[in-house]
PDB file of N, CA and C in Angstrom:
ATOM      1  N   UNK A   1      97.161 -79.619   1.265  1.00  0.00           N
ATOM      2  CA  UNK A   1      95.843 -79.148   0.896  1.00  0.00           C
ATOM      3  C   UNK A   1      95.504 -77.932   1.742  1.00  0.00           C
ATOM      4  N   UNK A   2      94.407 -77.005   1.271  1.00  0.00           N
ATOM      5  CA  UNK A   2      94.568 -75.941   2.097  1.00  0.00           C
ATOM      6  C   UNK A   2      92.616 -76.071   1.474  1.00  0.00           C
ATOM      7  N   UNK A   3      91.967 -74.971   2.748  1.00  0.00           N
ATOM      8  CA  UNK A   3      90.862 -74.681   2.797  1.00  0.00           C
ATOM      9  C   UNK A   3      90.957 -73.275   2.780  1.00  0.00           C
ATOM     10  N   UNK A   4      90.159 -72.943   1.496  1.00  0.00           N
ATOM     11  CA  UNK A   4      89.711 -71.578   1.080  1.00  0.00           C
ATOM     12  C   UNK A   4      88.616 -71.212   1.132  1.00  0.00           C
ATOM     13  N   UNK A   5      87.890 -69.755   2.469  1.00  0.00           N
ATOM     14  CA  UNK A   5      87.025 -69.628   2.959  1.00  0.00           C
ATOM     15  C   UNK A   5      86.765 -68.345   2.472  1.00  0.00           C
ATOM     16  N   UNK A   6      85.703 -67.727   1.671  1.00  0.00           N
ATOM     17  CA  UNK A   6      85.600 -66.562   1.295  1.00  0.00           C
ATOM     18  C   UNK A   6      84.095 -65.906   1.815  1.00  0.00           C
ATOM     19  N   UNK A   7      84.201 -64.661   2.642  1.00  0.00           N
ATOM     20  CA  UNK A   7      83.199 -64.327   2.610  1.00  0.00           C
ATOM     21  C   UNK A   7      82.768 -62.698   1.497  1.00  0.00           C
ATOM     22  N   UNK A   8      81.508 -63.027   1.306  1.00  0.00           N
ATOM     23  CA  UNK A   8      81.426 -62.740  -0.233  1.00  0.00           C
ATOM     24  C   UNK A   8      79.822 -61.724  -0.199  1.00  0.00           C
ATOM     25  N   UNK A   9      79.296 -61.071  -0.793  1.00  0.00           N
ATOM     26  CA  UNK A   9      78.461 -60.077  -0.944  1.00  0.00           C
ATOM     27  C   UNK A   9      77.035 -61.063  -1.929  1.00  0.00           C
ATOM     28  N   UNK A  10      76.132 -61.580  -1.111  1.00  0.00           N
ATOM     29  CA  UNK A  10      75.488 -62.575  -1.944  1.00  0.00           C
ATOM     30  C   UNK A  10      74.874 -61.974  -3.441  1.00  0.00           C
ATOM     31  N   UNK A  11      74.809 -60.918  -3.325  1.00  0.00           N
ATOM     32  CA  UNK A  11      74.698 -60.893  -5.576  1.00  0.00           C
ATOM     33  C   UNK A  11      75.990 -61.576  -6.151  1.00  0.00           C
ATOM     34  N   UNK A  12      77.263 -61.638  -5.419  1.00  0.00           N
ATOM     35  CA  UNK A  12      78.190 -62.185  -6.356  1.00  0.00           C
ATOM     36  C   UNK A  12      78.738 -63.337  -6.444  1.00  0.00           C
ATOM     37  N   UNK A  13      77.255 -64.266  -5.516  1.00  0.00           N
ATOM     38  CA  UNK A  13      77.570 -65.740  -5.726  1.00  0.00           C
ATOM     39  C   UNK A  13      77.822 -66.393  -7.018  1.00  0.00           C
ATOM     40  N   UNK A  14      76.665 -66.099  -7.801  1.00  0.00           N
ATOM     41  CA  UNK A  14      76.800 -66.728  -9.256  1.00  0.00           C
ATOM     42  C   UNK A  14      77.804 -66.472  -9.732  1.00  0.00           C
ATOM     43  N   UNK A  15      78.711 -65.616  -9.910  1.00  0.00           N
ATOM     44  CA  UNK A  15      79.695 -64.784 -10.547  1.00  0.00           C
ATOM     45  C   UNK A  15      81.066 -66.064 -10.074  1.00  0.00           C
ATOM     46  N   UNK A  16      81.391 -65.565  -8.445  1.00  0.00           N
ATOM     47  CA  UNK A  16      82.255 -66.241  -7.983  1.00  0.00           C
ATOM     48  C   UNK A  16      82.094 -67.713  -8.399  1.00  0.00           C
ATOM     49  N   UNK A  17      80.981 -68.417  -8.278  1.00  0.00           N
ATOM     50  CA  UNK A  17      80.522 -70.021  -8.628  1.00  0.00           C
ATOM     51  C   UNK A  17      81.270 -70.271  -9.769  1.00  0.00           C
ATOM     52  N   UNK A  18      80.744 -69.362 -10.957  1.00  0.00           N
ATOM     53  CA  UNK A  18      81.594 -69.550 -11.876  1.00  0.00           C
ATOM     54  C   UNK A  18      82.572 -69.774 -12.366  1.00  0.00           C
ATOM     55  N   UNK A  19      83.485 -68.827 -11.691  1.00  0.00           N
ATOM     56  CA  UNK A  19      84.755 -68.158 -11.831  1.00  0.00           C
ATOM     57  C   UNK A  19      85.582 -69.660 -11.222  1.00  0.00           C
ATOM     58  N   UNK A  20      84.824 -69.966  -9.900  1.00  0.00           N
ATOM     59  CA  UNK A  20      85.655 -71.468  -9.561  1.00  0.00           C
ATOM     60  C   UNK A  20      85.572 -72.537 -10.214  1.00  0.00           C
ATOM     61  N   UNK A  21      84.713 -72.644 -10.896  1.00  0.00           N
ATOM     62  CA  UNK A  21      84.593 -73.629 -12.131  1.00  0.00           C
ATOM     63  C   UNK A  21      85.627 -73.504 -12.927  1.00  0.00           C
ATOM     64  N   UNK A  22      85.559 -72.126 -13.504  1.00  0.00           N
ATOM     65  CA  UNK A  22      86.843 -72.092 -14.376  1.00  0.00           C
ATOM     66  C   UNK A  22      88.074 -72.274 -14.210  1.00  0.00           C
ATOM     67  N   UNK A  23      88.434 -72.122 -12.905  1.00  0.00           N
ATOM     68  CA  UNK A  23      89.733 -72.137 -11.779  1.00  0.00           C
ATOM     69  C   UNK A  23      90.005 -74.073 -11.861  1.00  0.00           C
ATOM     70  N   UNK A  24      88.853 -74.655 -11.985  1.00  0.00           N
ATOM     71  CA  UNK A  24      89.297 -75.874 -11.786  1.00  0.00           C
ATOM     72  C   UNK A  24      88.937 -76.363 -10.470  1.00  0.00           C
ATOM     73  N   UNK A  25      87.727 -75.522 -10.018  1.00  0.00           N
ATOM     74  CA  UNK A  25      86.946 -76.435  -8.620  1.00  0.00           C
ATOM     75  C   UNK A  25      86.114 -77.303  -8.955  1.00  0.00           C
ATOM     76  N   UNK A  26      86.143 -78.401  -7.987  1.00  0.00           N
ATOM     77  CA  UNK A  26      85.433 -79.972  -7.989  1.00  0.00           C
ATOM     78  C   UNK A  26      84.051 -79.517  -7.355  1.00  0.00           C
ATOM     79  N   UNK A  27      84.781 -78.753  -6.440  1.00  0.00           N
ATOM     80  CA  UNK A  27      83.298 -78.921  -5.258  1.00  0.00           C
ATOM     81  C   UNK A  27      83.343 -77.899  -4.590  1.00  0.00           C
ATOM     82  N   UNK A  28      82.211 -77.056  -4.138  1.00  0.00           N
ATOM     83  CA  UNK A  28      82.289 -76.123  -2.870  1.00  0.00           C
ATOM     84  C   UNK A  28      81.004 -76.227  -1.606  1.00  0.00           C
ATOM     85  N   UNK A  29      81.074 -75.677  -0.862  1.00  0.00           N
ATOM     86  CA  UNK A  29      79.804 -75.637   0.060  1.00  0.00           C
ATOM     87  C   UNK A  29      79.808 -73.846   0.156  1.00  0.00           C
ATOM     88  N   UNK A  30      78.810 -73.468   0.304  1.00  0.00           N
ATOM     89  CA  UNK A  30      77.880 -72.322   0.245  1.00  0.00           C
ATOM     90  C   UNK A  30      77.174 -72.285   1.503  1.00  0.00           C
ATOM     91  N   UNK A  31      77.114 -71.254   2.719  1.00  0.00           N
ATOM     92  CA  UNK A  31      76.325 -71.014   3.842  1.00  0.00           C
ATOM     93  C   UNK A  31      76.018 -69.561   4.183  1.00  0.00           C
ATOM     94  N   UNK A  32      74.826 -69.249   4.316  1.00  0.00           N
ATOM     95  CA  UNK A  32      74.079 -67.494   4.302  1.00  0.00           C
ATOM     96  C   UNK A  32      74.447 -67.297   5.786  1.00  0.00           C
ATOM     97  N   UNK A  33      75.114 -66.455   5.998  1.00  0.00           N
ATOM     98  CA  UNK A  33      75.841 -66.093   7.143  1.00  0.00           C
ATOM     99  C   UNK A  33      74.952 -64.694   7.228  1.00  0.00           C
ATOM    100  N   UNK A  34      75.581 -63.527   8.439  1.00  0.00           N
ATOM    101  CA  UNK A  34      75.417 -62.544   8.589  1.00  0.00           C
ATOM    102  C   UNK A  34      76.492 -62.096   9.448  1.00  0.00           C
ATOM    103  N   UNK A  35      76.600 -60.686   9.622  1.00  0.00           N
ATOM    104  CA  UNK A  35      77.720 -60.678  10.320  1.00  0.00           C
ATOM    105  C   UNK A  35      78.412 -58.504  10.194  1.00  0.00           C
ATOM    106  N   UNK A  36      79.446 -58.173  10.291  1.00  0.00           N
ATOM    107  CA  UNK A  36      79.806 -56.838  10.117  1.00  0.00           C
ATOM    108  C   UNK A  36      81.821 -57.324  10.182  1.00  0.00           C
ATOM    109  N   UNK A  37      82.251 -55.738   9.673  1.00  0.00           N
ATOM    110  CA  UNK A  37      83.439 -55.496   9.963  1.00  0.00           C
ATOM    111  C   UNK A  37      83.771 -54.525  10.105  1.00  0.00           C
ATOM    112  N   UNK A  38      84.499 -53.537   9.574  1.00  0.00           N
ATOM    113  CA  UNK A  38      84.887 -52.566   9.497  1.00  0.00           C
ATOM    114  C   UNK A  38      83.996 -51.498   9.639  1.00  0.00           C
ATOM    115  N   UNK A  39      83.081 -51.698   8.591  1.00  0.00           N
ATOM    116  CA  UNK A  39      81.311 -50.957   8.697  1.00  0.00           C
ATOM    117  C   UNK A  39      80.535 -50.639   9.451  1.00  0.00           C
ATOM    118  N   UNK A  40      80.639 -52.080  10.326  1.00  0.00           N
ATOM    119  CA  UNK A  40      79.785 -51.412  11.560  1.00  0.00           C
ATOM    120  C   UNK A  40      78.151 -51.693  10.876  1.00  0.00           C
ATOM    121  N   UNK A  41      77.994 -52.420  10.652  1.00  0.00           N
ATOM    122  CA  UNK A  41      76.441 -52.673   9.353  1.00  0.00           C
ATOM    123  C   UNK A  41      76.039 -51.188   9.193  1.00  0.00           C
ATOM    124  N   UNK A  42      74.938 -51.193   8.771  1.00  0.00           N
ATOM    125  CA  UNK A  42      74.744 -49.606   7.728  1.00  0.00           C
ATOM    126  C   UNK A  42      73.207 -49.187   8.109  1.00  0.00           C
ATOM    127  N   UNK A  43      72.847 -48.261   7.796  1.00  0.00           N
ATOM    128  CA  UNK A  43      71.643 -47.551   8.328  1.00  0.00           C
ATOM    129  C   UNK A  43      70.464 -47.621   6.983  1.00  0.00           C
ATOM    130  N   UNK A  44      69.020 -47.967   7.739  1.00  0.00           N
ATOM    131  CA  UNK A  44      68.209 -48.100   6.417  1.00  0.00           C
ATOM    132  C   UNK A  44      66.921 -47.330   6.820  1.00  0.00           C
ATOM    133  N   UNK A  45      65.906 -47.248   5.887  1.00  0.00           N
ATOM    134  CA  UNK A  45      64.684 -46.507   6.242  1.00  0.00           C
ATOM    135  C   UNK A  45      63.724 -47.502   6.323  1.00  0.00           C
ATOM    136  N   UNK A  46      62.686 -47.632   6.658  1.00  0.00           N
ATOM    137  CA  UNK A  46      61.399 -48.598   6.313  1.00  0.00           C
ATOM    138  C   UNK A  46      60.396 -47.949   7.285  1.00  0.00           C
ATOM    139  N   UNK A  47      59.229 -47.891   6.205  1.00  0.00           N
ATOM    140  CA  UNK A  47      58.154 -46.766   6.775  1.00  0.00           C
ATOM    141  C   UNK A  47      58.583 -45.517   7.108  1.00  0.00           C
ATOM    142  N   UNK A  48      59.821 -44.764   6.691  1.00  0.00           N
ATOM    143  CA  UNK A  48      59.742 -43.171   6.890  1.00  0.00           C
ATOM    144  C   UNK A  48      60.907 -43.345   8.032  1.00  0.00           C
ATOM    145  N   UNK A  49      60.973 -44.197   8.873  1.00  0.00           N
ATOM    146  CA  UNK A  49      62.144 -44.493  10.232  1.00  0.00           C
ATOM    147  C   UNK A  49      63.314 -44.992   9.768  1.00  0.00           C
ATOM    148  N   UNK A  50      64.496 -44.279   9.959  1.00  0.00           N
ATOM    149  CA  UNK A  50      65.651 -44.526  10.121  1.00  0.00           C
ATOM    150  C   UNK A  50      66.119 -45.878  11.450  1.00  0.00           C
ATOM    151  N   UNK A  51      66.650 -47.012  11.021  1.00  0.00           N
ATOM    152  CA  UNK A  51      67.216 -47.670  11.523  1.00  0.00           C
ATOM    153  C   UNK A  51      68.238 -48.317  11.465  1.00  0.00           C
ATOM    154  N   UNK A  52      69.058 -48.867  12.241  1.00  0.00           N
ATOM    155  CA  UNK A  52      71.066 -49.741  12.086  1.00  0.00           C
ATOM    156  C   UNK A  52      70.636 -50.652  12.119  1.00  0.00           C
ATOM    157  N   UNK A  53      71.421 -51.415  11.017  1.00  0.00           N
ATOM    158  CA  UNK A  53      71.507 -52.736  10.813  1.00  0.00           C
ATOM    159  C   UNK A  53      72.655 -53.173  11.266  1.00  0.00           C
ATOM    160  N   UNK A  54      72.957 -53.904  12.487  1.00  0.00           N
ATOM    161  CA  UNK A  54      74.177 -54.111  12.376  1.00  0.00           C
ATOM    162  C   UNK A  54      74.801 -55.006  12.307  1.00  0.00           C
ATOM    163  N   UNK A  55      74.127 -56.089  11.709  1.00  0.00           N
ATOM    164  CA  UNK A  55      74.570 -57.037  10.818  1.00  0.00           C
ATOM    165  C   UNK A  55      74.223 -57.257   9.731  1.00  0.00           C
ATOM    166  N   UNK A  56      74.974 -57.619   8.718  1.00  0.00           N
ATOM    167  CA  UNK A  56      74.824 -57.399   7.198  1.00  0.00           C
ATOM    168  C   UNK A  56      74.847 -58.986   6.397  1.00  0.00           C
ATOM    169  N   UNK A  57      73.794 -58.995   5.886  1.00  0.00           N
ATOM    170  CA  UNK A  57      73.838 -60.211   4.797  1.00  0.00           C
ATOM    171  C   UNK A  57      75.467 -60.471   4.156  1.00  0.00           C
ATOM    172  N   UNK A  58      75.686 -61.829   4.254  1.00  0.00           N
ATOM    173  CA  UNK A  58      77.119 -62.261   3.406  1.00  0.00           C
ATOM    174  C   UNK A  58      76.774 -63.993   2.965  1.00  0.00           C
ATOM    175  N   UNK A  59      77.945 -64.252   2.020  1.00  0.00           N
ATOM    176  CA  UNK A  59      77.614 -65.787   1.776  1.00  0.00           C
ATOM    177  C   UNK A  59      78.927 -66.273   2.041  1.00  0.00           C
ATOM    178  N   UNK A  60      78.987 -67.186   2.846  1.00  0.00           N
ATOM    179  CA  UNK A  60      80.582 -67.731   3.147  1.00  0.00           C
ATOM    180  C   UNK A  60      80.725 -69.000   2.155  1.00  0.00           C
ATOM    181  N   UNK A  61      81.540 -69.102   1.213  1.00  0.00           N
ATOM    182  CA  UNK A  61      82.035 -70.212   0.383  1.00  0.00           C
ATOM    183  C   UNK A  61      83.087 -71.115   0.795  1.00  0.00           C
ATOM    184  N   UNK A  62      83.042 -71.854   0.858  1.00  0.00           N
ATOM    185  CA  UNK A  62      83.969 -72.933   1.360  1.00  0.00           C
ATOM    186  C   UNK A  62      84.646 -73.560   0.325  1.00  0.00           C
ATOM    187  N   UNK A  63      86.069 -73.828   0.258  1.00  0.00           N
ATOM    188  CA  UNK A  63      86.409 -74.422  -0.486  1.00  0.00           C
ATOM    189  C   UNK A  63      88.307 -75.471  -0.155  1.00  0.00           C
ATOM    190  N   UNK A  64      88.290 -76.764  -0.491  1.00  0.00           N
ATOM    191  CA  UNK A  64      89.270 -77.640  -0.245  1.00  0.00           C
ATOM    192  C   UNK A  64      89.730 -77.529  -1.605  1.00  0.00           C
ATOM    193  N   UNK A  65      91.039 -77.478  -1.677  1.00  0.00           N
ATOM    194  CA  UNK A  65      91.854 -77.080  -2.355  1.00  0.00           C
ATOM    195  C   UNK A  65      93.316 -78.301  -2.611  1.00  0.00           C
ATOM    196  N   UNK A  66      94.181 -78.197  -3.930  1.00  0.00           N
ATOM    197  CA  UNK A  66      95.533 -78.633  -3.486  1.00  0.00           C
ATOM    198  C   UNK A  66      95.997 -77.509  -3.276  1.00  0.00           C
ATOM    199  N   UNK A  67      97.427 -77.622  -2.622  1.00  0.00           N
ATOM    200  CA  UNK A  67      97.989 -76.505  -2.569  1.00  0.00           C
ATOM    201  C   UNK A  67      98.422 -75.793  -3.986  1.00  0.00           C
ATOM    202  N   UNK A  68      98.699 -76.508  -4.828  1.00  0.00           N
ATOM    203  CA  UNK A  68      99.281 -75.583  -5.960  1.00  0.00           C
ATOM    204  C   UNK A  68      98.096 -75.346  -6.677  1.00  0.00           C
ATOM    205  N   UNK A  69      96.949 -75.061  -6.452  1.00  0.00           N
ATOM    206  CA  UNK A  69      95.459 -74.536  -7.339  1.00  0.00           C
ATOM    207  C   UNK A  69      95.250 -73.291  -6.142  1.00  0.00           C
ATOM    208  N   UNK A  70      95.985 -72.868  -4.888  1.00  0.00           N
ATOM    209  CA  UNK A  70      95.339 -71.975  -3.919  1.00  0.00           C
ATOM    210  C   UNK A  70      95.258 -70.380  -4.810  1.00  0.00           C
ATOM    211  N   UNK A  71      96.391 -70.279  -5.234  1.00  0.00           N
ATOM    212  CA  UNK A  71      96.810 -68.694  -5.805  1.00  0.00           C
ATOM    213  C   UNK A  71      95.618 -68.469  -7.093  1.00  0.00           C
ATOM    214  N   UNK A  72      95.206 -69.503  -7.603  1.00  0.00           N
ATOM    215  CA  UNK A  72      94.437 -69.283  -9.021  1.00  0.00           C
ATOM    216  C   UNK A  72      93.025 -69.176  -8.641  1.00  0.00           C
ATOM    217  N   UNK A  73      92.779 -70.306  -7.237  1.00  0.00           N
ATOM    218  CA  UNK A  73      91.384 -69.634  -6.545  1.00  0.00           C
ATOM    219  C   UNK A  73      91.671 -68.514  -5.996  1.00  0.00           C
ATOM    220  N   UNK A  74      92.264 -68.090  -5.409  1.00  0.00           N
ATOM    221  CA  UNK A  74      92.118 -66.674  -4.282  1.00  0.00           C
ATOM    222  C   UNK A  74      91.964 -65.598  -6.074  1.00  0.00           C
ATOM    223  N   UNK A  75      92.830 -65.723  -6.629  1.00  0.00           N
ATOM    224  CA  UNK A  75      92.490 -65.182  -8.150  1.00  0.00           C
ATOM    225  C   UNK A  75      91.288 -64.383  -8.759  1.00  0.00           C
ATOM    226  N   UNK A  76      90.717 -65.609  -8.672  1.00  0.00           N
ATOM    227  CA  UNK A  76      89.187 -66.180  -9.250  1.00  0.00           C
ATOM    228  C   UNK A  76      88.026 -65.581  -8.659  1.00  0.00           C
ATOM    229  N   UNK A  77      88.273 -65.761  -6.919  1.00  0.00           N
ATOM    230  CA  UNK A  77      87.610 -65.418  -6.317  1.00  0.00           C
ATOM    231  C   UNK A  77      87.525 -63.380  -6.488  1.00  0.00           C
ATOM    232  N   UNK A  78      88.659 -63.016  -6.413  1.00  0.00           N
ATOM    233  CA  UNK A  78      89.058 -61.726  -6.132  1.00  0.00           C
ATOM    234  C   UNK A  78      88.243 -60.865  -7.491  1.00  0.00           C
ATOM    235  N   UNK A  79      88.803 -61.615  -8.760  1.00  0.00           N
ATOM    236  CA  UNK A  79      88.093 -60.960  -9.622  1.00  0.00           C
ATOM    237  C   UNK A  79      87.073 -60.911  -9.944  1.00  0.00           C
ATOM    238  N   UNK A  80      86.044 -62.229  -9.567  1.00  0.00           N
ATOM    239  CA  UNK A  80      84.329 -61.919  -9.681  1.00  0.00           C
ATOM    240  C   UNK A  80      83.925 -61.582  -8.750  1.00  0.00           C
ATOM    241  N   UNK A  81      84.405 -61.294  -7.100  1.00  0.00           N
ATOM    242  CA  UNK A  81      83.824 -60.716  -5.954  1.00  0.00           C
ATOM    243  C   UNK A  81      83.863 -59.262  -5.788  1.00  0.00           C
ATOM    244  N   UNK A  82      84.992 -58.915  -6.615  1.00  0.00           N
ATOM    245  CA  UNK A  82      84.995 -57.620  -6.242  1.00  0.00           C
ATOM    246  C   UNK A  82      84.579 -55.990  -6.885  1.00  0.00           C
ATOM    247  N   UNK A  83      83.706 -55.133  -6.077  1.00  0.00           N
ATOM    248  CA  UNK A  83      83.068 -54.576  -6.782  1.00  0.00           C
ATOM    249  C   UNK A  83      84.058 -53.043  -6.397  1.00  0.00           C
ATOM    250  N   UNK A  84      84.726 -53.068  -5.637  1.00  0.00           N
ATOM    251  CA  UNK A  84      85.126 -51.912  -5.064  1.00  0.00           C
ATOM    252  C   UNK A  84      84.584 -50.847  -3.973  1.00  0.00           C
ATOM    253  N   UNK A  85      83.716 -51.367  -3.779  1.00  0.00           N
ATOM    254  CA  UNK A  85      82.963 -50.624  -2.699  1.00  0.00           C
ATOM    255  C   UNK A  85      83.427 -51.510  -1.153  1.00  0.00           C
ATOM    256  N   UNK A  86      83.037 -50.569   0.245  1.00  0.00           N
ATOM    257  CA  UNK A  86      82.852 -51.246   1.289  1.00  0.00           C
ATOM    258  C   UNK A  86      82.155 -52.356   1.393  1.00  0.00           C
ATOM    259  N   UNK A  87      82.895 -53.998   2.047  1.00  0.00           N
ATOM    260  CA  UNK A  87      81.467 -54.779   2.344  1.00  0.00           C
ATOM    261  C   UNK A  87      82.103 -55.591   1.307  1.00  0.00           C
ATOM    262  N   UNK A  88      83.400 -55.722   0.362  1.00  0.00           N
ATOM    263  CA  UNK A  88      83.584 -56.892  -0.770  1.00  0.00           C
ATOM    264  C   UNK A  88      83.557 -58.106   0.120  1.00  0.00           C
ATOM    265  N   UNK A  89      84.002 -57.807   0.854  1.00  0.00           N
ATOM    266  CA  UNK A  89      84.463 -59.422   1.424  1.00  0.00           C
ATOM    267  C   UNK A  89      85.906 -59.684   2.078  1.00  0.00           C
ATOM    268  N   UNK A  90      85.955 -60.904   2.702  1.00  0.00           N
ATOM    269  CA  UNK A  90      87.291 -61.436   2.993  1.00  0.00           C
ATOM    270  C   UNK A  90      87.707 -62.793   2.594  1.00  0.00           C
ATOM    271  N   UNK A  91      88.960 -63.157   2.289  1.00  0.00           N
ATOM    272  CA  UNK A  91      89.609 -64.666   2.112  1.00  0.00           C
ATOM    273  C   UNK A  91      90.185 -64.808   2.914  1.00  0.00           C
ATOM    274  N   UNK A  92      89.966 -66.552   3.822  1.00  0.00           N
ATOM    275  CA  UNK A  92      90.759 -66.511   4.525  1.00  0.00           C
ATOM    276  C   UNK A  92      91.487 -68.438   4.304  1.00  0.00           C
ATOM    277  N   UNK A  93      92.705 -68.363   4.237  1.00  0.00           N
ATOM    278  CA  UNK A  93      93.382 -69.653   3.898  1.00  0.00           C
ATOM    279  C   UNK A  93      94.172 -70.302   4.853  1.00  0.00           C
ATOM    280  N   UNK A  94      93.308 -71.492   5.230  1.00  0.00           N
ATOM    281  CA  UNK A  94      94.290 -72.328   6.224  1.00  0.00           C
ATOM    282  C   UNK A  94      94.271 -73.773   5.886  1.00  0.00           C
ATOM    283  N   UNK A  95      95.297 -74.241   6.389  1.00  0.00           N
ATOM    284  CA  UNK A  95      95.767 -75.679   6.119  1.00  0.00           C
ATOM    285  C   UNK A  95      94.916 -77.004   6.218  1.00  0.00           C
ATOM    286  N   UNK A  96      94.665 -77.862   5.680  1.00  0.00           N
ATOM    287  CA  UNK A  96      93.674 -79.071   5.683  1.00  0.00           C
ATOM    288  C   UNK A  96      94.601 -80.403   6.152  1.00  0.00           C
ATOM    289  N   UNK A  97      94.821 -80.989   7.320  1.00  0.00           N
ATOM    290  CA  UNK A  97      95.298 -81.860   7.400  1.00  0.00           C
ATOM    291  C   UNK A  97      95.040 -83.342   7.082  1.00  0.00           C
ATOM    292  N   UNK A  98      93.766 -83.439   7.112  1.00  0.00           N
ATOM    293  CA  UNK A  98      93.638 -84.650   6.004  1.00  0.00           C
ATOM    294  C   UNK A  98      91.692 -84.411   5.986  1.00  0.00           C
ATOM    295  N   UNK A  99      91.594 -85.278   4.712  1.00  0.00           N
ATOM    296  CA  UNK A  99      90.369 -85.653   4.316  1.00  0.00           C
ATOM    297  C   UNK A  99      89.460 -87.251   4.256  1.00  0.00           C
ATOM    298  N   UNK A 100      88.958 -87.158   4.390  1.00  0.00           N
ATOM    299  CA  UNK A 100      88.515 -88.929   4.001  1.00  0.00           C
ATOM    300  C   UNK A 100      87.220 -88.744   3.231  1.00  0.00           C
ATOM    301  N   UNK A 101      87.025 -89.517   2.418  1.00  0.00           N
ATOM    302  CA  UNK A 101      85.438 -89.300   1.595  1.00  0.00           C
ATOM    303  C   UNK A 101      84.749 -90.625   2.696  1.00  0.00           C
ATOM    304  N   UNK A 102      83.716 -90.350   2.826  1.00  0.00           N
ATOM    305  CA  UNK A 102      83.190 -91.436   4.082  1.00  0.00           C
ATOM    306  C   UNK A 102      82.541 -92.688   3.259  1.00  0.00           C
ATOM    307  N   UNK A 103      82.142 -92.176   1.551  1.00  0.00           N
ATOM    308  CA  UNK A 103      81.384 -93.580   0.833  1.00  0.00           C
ATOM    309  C   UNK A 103      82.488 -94.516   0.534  1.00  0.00           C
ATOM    310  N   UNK A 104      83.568 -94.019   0.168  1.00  0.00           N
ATOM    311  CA  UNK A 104      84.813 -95.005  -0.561  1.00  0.00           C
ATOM    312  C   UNK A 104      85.922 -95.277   0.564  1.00  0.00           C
ATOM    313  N   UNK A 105      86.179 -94.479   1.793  1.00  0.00           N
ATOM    314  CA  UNK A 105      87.475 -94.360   2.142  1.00  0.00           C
ATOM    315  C   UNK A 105      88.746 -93.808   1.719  1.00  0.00           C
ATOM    316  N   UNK A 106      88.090 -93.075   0.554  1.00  0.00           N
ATOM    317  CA  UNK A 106      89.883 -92.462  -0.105  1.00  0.00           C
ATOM    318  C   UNK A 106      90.102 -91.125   0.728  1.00  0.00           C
ATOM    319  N   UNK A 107      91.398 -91.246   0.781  1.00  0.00           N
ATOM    320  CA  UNK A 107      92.556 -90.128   1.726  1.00  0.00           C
ATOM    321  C   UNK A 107      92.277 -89.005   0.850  1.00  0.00           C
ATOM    322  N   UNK A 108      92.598 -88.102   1.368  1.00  0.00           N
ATOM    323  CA  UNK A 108      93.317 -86.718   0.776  1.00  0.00           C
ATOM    324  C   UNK A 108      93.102 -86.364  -0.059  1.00  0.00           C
ATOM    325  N   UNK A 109      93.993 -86.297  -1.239  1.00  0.00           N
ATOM    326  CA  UNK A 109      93.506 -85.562  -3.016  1.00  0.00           C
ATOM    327  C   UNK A 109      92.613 -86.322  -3.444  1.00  0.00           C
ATOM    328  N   UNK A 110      92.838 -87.878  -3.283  1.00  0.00           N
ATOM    329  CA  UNK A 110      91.475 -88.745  -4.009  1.00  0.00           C
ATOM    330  C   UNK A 110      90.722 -88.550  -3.394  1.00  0.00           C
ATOM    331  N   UNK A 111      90.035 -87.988  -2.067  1.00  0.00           N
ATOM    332  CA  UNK A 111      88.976 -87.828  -1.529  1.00  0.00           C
ATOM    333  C   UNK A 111      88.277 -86.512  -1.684  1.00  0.00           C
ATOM    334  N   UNK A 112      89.306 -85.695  -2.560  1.00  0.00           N
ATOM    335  CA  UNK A 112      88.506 -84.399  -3.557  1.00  0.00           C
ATOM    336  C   UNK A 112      88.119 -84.333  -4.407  1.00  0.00           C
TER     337      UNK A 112
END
């Protein structure tokens, strides 16, 4: 199982939500982060004054995965997140060593 973590440009939550539905996701978690990269956050006006933002609104998606559904999410994700501009986002994929659902006790895939 692997955990697929995307951080994402929040207009293209709905989009991405979708897109994992169609991919064949059960479940995700969603958290309003903030944060920079490459950018360096970006410069804005309010009241006539120039000011840096230098942290920038993002939505981090969470997602547990099998391994053979990872390539069709990272997919999924790529094509409704991305707009082409600075600021799309990042995926990042690492390994899930086990799961337990805490109401039933089921392991691993049954506990997705």
């Amino acid at each position: 199982m692997k955990r697929v973590t995307a951080i994402i440009q929040p207009f293209k939550l709905d989009a991405v939500g979708d897109a994992l539905r169609l991919a064949g996701v059960s479940g995700l978690n969603v958290t309003e982060v903030i944060g920079f990269g490459h950018q360096k956050g970006h410069t804005e006006f309010y009241r006539g004054a120039e000011y840096t933002k230098r942290f920038v609104p993002k939505m981090k998606v969470e997602i547990a995965v099998p391994t053979g559904l990872v390539d069709k999410v990272i997919g999924a994700i790529i094509d409704s997140a991305r707009t082409g501009q600075i600021g799309d986002g990042k995926i990042f994929v690492a390994d899930i060593e086990q799961v337990l659902r805490i109401r039933t006790g089921e392991t691993d895939l049954a506990a997705l």
